[in-house]
Protein backbone atom coordinates (compact mmCIF):
# COMPACT_ATOMS: atom_id res chain seq x y z
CA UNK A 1 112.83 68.19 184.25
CA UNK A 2 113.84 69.73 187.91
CA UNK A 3 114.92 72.67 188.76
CA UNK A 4 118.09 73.89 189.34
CA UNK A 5 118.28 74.63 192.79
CA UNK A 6 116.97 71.06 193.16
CA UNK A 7 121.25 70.07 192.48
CA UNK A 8 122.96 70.85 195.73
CA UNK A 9 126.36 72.94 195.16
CA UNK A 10 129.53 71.32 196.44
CA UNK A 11 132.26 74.14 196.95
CA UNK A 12 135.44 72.20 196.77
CA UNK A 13 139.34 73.55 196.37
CA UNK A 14 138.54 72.87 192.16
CA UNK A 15 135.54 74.96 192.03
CA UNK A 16 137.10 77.84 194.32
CA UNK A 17 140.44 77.70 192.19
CA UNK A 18 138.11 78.03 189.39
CA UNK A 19 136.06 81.26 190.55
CA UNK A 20 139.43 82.53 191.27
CA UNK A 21 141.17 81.99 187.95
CA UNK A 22 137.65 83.55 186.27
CA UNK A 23 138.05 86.65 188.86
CA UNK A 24 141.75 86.92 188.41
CA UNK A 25 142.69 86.89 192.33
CA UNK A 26 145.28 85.15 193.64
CA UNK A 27 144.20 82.92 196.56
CA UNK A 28 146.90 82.70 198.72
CA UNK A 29 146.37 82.15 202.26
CA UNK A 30 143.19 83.21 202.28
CA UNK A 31 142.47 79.62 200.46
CA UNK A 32 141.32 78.08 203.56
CA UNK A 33 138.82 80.68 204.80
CA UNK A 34 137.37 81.47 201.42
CA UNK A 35 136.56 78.13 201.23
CA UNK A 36 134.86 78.22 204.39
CA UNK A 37 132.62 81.63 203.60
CA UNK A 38 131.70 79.78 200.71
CA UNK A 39 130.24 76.96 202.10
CA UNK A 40 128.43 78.84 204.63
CA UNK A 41 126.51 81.16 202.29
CA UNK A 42 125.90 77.92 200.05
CA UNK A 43 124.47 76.73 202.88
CA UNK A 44 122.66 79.75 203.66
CA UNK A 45 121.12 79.31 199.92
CA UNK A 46 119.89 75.86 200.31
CA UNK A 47 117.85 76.48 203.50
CA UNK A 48 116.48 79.22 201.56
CA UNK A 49 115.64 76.92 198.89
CA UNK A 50 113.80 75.04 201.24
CA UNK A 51 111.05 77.44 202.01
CA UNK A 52 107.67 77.18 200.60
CA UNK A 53 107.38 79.92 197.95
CA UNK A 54 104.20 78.59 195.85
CA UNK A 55 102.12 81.57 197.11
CA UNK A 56 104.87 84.25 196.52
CA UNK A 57 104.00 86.37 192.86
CA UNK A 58 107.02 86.14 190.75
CA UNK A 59 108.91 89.70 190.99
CA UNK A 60 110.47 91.33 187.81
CA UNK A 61 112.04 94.74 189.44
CA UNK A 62 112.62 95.42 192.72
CA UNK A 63 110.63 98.40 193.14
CA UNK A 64 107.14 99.76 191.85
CA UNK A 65 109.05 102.91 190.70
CA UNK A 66 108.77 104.20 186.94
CA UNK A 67 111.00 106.76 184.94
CA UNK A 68 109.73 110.14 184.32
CA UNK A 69 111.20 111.52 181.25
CA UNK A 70 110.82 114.80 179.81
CA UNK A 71 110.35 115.94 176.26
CA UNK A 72 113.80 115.73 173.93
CA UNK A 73 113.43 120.00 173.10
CA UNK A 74 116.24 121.27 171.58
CA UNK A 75 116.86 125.14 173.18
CA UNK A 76 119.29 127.23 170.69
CA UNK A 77 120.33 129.46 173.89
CA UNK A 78 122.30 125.83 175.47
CA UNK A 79 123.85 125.05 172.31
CA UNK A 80 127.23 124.86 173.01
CA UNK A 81 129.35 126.61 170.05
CA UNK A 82 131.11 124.31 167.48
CA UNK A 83 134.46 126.48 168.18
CA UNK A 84 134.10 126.51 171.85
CA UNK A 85 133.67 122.33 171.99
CA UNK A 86 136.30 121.39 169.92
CA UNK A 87 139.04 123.19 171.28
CA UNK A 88 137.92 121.59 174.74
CA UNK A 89 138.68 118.41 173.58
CA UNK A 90 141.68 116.73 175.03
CA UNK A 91 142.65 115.11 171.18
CA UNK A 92 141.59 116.01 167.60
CA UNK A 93 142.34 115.51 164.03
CA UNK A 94 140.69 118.17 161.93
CA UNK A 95 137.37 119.12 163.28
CA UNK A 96 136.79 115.83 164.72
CA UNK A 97 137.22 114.04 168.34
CA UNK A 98 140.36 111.50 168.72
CA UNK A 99 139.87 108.72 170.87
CA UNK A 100 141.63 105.47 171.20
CA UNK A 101 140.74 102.31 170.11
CA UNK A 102 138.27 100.55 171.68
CA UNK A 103 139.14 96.66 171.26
């Protein structure tokens, strides 16, 4: 089975009318250079593709970084009083927070 980047990507008026209609931009007359910008980063992939990568180690993250997290502590003296938060809030029914639907 190859791989994928062994298929060479053809950016043609279809495929760009395509991305557009997925993005939801009108082309316009940008058409023509789009197009163009297309093909040249394309092209800027494949001769990337080309290069000899058998020695690289596969990379899951770009960094060596890791989280620090702290200890979930509840502290009485930041609790925020039950009368104080929900007259803040913008919309409520009874004591609870309103918010429109989601879907």
């Amino acid at each position: 089975m190859g791989n994928i980047m062994d298929k060479k990507l053809v950016i043609n008026k279809t495929l760009l009318h395509h991305l557009a209609k997925l993005a939801r931009i009108d082309l316009g007359e940008e058409e023509a250079q789009l197009l163009k910008d297309f093909r040249a980063i394309i092209s800027y992939f494949d001769e990337l593709s080309e290069l000899d990568t058998s020695s690289v180690e596969p990379m899951s993250g770009g960094t060596d970084l890791e989280n620090v997290f702290r200890d979930d502590v509840y502290e009485e003296e930041k609790r925020l009083p039950q009368d104080g938060a929900r007259d803040a809030l913008p919309k409520k029914e009874g004591d609870y927070l309103s918010v429109p639907p989601v879907l």
